[in-house]
Protein backbone atom coordinates (compact mmCIF):
# COMPACT_ATOMS: atom_id res chain seq x y z
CA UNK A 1 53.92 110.39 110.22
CA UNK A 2 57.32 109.79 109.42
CA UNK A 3 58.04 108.12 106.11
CA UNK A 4 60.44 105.27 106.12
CA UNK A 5 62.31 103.47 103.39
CA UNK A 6 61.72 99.57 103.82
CA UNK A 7 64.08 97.83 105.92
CA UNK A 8 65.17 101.45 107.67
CA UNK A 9 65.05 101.59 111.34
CA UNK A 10 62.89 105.49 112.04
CA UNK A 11 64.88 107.28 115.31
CA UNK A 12 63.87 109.94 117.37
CA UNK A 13 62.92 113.49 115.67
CA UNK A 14 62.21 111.84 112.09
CA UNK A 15 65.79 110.38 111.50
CA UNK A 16 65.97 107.46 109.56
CA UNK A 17 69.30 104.73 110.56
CA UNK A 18 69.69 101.85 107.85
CA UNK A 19 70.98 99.13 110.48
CA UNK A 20 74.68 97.80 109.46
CA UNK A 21 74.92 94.28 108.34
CA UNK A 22 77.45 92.25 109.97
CA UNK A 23 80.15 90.99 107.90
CA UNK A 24 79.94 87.45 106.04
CA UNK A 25 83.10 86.55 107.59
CA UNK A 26 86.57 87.79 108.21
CA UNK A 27 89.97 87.78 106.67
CA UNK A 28 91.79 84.47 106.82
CA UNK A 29 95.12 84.17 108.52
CA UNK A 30 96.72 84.20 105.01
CA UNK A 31 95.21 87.21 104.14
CA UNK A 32 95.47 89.02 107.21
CA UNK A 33 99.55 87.82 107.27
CA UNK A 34 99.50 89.75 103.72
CA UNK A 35 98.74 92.86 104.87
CA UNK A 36 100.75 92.94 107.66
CA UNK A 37 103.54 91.82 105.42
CA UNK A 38 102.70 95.17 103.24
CA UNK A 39 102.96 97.15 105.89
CA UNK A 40 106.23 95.73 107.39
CA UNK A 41 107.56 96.54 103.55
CA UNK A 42 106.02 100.19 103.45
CA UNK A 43 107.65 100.78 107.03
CA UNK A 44 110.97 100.12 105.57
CA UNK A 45 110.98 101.88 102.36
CA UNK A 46 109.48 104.82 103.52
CA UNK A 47 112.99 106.98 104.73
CA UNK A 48 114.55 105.49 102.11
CA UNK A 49 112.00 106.60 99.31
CA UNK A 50 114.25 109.39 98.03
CA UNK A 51 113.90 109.32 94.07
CA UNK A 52 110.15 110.61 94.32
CA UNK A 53 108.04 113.62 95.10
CA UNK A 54 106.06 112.53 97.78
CA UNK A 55 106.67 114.11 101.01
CA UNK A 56 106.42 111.58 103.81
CA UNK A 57 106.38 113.74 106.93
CA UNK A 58 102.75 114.56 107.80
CA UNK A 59 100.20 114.12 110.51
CA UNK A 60 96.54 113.51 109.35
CA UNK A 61 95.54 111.67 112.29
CA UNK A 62 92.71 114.43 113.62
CA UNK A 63 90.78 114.02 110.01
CA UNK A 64 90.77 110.03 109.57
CA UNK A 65 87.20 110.40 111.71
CA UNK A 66 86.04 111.39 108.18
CA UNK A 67 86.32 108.57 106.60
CA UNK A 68 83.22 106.87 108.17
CA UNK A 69 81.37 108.73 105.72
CA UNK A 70 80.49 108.26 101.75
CA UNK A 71 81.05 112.00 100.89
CA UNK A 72 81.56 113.21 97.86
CA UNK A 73 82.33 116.66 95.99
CA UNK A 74 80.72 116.27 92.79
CA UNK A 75 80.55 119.30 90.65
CA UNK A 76 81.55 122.89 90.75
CA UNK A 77 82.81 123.89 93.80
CA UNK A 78 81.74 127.43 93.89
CA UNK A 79 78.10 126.43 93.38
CA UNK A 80 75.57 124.68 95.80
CA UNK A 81 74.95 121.17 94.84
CA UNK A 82 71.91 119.06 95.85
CA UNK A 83 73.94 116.08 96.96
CA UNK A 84 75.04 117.82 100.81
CA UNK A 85 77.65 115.38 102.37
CA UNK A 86 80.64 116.91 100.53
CA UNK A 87 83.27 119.63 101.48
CA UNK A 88 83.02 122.72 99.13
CA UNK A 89 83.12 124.85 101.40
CA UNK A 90 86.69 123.48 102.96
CA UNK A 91 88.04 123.15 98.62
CA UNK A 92 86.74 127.22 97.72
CA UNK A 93 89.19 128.18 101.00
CA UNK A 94 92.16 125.85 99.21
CA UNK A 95 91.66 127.06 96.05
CA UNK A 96 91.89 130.93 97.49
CA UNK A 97 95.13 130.08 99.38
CA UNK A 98 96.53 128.64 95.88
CA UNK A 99 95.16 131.88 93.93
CA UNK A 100 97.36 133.70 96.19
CA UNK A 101 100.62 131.14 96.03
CA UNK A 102 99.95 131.67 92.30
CA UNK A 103 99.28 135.28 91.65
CA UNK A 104 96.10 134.66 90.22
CA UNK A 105 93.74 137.70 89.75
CA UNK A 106 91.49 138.40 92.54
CA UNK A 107 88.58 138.76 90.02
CA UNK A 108 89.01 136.14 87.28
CA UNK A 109 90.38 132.99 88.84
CA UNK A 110 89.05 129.19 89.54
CA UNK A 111 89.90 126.33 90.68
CA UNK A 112 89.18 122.91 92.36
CA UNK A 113 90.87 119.78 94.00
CA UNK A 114 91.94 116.90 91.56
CA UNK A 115 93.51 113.90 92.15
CA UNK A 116 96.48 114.57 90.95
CA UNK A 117 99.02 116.11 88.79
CA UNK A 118 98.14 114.18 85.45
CA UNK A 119 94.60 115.35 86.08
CA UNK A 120 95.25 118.94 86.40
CA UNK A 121 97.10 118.84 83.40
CA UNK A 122 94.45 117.08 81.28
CA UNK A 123 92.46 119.92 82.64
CA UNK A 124 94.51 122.86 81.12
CA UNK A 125 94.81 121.48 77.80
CA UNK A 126 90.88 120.62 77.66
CA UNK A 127 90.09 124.42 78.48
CA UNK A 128 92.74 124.93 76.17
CA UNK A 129 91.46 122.99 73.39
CA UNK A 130 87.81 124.12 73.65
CA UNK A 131 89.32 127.46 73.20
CA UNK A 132 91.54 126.90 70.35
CA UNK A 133 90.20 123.86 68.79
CA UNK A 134 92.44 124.51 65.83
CA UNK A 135 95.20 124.91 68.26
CA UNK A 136 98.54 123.27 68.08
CA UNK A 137 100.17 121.81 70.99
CA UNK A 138 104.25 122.64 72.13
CA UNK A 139 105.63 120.93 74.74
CA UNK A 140 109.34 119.70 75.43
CA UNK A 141 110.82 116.10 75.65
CA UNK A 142 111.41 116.65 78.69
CA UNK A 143 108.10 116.83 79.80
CA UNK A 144 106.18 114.47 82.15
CA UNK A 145 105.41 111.24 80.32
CA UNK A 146 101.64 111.53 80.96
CA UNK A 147 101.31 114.57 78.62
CA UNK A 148 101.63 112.35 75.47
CA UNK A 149 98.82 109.92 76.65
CA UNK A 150 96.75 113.09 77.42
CA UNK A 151 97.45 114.59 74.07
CA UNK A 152 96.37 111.25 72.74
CA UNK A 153 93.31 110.95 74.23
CA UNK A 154 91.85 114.64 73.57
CA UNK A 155 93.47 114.36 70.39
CA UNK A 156 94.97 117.43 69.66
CA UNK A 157 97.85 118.27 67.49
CA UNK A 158 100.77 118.75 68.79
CA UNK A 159 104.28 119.08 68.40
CA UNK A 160 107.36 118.10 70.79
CA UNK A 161 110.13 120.22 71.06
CA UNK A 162 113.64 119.81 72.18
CA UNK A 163 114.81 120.12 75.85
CA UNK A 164 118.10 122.11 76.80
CA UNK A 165 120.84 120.22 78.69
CA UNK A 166 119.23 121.98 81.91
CA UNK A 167 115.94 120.58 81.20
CA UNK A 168 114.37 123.88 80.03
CA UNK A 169 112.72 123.65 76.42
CA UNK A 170 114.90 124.46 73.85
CA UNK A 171 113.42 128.18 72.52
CA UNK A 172 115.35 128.33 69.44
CA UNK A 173 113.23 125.40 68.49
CA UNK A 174 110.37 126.59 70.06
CA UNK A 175 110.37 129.90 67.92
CA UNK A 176 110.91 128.21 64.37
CA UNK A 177 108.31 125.77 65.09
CA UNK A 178 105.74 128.69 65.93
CA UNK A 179 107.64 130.74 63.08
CA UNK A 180 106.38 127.51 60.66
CA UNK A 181 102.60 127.37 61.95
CA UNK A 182 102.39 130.91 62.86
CA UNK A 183 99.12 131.12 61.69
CA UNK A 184 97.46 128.53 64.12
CA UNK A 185 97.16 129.45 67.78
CA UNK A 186 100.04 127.73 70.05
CA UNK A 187 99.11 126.04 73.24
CA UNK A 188 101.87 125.94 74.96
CA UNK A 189 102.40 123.49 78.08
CA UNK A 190 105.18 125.26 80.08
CA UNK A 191 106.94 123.20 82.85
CA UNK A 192 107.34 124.42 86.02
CA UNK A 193 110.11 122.16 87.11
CA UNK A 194 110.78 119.35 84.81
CA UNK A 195 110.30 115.56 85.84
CA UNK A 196 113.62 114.63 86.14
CA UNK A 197 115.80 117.96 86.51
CA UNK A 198 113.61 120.48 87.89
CA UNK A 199 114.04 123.04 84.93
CA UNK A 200 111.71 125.51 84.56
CA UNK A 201 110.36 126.91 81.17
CA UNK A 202 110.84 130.80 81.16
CA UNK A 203 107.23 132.43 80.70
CA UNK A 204 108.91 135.46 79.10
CA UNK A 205 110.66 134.21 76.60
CA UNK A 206 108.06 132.22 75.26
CA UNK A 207 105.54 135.61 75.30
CA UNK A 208 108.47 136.92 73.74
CA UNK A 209 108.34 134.50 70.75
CA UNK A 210 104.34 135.57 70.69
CA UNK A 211 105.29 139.14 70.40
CA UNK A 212 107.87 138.79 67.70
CA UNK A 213 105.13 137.18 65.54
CA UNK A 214 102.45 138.90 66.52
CA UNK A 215 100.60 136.25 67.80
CA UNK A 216 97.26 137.52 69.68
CA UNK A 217 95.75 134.47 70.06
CA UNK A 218 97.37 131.83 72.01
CA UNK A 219 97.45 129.43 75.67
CA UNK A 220 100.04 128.83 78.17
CA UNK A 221 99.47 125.78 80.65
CA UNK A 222 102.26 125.60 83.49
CA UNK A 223 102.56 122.48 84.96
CA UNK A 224 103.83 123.36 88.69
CA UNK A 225 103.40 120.18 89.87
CA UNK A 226 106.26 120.16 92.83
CA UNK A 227 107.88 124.08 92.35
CA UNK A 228 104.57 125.15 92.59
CA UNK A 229 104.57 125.35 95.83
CA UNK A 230 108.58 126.08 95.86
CA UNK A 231 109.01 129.35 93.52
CA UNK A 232 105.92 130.97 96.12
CA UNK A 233 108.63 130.63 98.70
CA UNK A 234 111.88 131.76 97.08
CA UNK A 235 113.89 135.19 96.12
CA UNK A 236 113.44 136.28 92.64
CA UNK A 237 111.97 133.58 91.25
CA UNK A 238 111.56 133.27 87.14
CA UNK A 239 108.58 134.09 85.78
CA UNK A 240 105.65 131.13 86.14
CA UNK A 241 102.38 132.06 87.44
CA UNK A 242 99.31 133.92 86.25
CA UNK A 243 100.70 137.12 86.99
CA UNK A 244 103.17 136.10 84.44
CA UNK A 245 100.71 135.47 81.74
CA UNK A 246 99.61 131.58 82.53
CA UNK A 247 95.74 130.77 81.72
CA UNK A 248 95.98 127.38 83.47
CA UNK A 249 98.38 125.72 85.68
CA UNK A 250 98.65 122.37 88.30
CA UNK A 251 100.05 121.83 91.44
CA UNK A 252 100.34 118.35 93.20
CA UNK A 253 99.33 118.52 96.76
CA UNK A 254 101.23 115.14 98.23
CA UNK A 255 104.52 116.40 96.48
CA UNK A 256 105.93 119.26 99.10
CA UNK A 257 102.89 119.33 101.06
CA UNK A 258 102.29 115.80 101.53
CA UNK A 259 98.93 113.47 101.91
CA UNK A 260 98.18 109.79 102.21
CA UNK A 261 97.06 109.75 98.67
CA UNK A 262 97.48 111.82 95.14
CA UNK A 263 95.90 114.81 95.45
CA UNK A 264 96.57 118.15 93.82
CA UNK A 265 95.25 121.34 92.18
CA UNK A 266 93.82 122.41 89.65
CA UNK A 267 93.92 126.33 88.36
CA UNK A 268 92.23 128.62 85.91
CA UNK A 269 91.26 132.28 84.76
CA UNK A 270 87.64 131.91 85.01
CA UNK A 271 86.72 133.77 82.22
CA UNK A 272 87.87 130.95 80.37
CA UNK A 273 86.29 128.37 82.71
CA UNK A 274 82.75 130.41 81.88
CA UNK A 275 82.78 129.32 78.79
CA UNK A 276 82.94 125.42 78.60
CA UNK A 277 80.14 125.16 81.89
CA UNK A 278 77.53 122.59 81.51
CA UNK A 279 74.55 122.87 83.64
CA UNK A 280 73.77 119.69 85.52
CA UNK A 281 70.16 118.82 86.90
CA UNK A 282 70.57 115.88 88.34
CA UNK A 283 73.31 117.38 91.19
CA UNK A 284 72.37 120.59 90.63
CA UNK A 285 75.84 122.55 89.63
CA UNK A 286 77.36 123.03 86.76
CA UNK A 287 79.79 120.57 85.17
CA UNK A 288 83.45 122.36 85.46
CA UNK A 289 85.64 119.75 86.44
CA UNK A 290 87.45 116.67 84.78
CA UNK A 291 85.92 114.01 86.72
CA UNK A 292 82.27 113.22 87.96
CA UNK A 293 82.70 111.93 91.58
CA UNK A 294 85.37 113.55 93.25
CA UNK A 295 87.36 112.65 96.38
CA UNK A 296 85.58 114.57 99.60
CA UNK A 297 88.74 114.22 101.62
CA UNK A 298 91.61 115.29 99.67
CA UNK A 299 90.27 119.13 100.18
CA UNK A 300 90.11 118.34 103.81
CA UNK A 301 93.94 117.01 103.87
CA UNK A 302 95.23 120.42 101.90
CA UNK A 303 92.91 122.72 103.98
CA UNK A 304 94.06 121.29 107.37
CA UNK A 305 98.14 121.57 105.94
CA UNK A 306 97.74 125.12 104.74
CA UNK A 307 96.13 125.81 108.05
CA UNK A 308 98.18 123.88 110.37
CA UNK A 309 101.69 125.18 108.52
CA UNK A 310 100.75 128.87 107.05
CA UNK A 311 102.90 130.47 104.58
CA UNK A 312 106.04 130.36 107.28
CA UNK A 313 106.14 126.68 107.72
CA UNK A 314 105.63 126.55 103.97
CA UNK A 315 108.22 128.41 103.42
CA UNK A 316 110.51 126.59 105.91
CA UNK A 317 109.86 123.39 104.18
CA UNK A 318 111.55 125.14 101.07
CA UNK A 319 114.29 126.77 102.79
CA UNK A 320 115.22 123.57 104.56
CA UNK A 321 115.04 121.04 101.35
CA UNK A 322 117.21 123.93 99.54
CA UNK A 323 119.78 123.69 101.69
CA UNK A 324 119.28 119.79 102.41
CA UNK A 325 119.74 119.90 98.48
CA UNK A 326 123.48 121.33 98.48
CA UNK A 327 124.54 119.36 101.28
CA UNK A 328 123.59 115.92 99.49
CA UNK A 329 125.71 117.67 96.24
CA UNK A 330 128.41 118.39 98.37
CA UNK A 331 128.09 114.67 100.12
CA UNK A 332 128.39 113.37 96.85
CA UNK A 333 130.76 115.41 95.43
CA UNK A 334 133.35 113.76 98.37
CA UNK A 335 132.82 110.20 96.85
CA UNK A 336 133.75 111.23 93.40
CA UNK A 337 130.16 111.60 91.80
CA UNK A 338 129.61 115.16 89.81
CA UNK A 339 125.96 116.21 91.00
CA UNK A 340 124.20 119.19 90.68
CA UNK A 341 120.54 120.75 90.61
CA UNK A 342 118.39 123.97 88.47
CA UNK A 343 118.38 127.13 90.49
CA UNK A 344 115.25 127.07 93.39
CA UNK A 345 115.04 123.06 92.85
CA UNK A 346 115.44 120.87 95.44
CA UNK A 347 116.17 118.09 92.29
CA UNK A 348 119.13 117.20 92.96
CA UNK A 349 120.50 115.08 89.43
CA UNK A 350 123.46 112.84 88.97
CA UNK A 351 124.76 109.80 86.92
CA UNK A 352 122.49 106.59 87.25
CA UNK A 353 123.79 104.83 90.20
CA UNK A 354 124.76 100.76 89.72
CA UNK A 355 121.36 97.91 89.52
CA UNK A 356 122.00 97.02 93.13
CA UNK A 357 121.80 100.18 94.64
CA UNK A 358 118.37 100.61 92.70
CA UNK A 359 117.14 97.24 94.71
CA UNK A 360 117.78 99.05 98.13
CA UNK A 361 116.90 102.24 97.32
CA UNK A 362 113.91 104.00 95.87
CA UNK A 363 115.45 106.27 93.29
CA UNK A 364 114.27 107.78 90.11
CA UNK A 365 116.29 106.71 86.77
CA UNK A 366 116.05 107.88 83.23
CA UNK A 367 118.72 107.02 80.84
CA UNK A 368 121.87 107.63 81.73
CA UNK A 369 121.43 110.21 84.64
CA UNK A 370 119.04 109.80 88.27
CA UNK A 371 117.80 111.96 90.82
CA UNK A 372 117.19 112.28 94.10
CA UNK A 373 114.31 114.78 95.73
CA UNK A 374 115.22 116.25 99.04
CA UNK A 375 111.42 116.87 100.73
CA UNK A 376 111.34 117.17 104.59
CA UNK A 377 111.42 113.18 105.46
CA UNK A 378 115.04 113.45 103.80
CA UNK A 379 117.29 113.98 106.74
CA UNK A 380 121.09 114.77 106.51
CA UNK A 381 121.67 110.97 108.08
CA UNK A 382 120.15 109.60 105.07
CA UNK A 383 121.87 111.69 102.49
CA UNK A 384 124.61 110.09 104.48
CA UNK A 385 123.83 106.68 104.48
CA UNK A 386 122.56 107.03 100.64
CA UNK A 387 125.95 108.31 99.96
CA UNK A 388 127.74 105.48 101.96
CA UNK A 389 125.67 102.76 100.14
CA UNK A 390 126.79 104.16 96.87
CA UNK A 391 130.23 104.53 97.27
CA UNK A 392 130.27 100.20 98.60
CA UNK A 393 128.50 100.27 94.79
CA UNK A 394 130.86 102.23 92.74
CA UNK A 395 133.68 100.00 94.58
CA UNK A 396 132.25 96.90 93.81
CA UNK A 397 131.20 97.51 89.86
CA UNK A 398 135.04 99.50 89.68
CA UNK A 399 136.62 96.50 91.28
């Protein structure tokens, strides 16, 4: 006999259906008006969202059947877990294609799918701090502005260094403030591409600064959060990865890559992942990861781009928004307006454009200086018509 919960309708072969209630009632005109409304405004923003890092070209269409279902990928991915309906299997294939983007060692690497950038990061300095508890935190003002709040709320020391007029942290600085607490372990959180100029911290000279102190015990986190998957795809790049001496980095997935939602990467040697495992009973894995209940679909949406592009559209992507990046320097250049961008960043960083052209255009200000990011749904016409919109500015605040 076939057990069945109360109120559970029993099927053929001992499945069990829980019957669907049917809604209360449905959305009001109002309501309904209001989403339509949102959409009409997302529809028009969308090309002309050029400040941020969120690639807007992408197809998802063939996965969207999966969202019918409650799924979940609590826990370790690497391990079996008693709750089935999640896709492990689909994040350990991601997290191999990102070992190789990142040099990692074939042996001692880890990893797993987090929603987001911020998250990945918190993750690095956790490992980090369970490691070096004592540990002092570097990182550069020109850093994202989430790594304060995470330093805040895992409460480590830490201490901010200057930034170079590229973005890169300033290493004289760097070196004297080590020099100073030379006898605590630095934790250094390296940027792969700063926020707003697309710098990137050289991994050499700050092992440099370890070896001129002697300094044997120490952490670099890289966060790679958009060049992460742009220095894979480039000549020569600096030094960044774990083949460069990294113990943690973080990658964004809907940066370059692109998704419906924030989703990203997170990246360890798993040596040091080992040691800061928690066994779990009630899901039956081991506690690795930052959050409990983790998004089921955002491994789907990475495995199906890495699948559906490979390493050559990848690397077409990054060819085309390098090149997409000179032309909207040079475009700008012809109206008067000094631009320019880091080597192998598609970042491309001028002055702060006038208030009105902020209401009309999505673009990314900090102080006195902006930026534009030139991902795939950037096309040459609207580098133009950017371009022509802020040349009507500059003539209007000038006259």
């Amino acid at each position: 006999m076939v057990s069945v919960a109360p109120g559970s309708i029993p099927l053929q072969h001992g499945r069990v259906e829980t019957p669907t209630e049917p809604p209360v009632s449905g959305l009001s005109p109002g309501d309904q008006l209001r989403l339509d409304e949102l959409f009409e405004r997302f529809e028009h923003l969308n090309p002309r969202s050029i400040g941020y890092p969120c690639n807007q070209t992408w197809d998802y269409s063939s996965l969207y059947r999966f969202l019918q279902f409650s799924a979940n990928n609590i826990g370790d991915p690497f391990q079996g877990s008693i709750f089935k309906m999640n896709t492990h299997e689909f994040e350990r294939e991601v997290v191999e294609e990102f070992a190789r983007f990142t040099q990692a060692d074939p042996d001692d690497h880890w990893g797993y799918v987090t929603a987001g950038g911020t998250e990945g990061n918190m993750y690095g300095l956790y490992l980090a701090r369970e490691l070096h508890p004592e540990g002092i935190v570097y990182f550069s003002e020109a850093s994202h502005y989430s790594v304060a709040k995470i330093l805040r709320l895992q409460n480590m020391r830490n201490i901010m260094i200057r930034s170079l007029p590229s973005g890169e942290i300033d290493y004289e600085d760097l070196r004297e403030s080590i020099r100073i607490h030379r006898d605590v372990p630095p934790i250094i959180f390296a940027n792969i591409g700063t926020t707003m100029k697309g710098a990137v911290d050289r991994l050499d000279r700050i092992r440099e600064i370890f070896e001129r102190f002697a300094i044997q015990s120490h952490y670099i986190h890289a966060d790679a959060a958009l060049s992460g998957m742009i220095l894979p795809f480039v000549n020569n790049p600096p030094p960044w990865n774990f083949a460069d001496g990294v113990d943690s980095l973080s990658i964004s997935g809907h940066k370059l890559i692109g998704a419906p939602l924030p989703c990203g990467i997170a990246m360890a040697r798993k040596s040091h992942v080992d040691r800061i495992a928690r066994s779990v009973e009630y899901v039956g894995v081991n506690d690795t990861t930052i959050m409990g209940s983790r998004s089921a679909f955002s491994p789907l949406i990475l495995w199906y781009a890495l699948k559906k592009l490979h390493e050559e559209g990848l690397a077409n992507i990054v060819r085309r928004s390098l090149e997409l990046a000179d032309y909207a320097i040079g475009k700008l250049a012809s109206i008067g307006v000094e631009a320019w961008r880091n080597p192998d960043s598609i970042t491309v960083v001028f002055p702060r454009p006038p208030a009105p052209l902020m209401e009309t255009w999505v673009i990314a200000p900090q102080g006195d200086i902006a930026h534009i990011i030139t991902l795939p749904h950037v096309s040459r016409e609207v580098i133009d018509a950017f371009v022509a919109d802020l040349a009507t500015a500059l003539s209007a605040t000038q006259g």
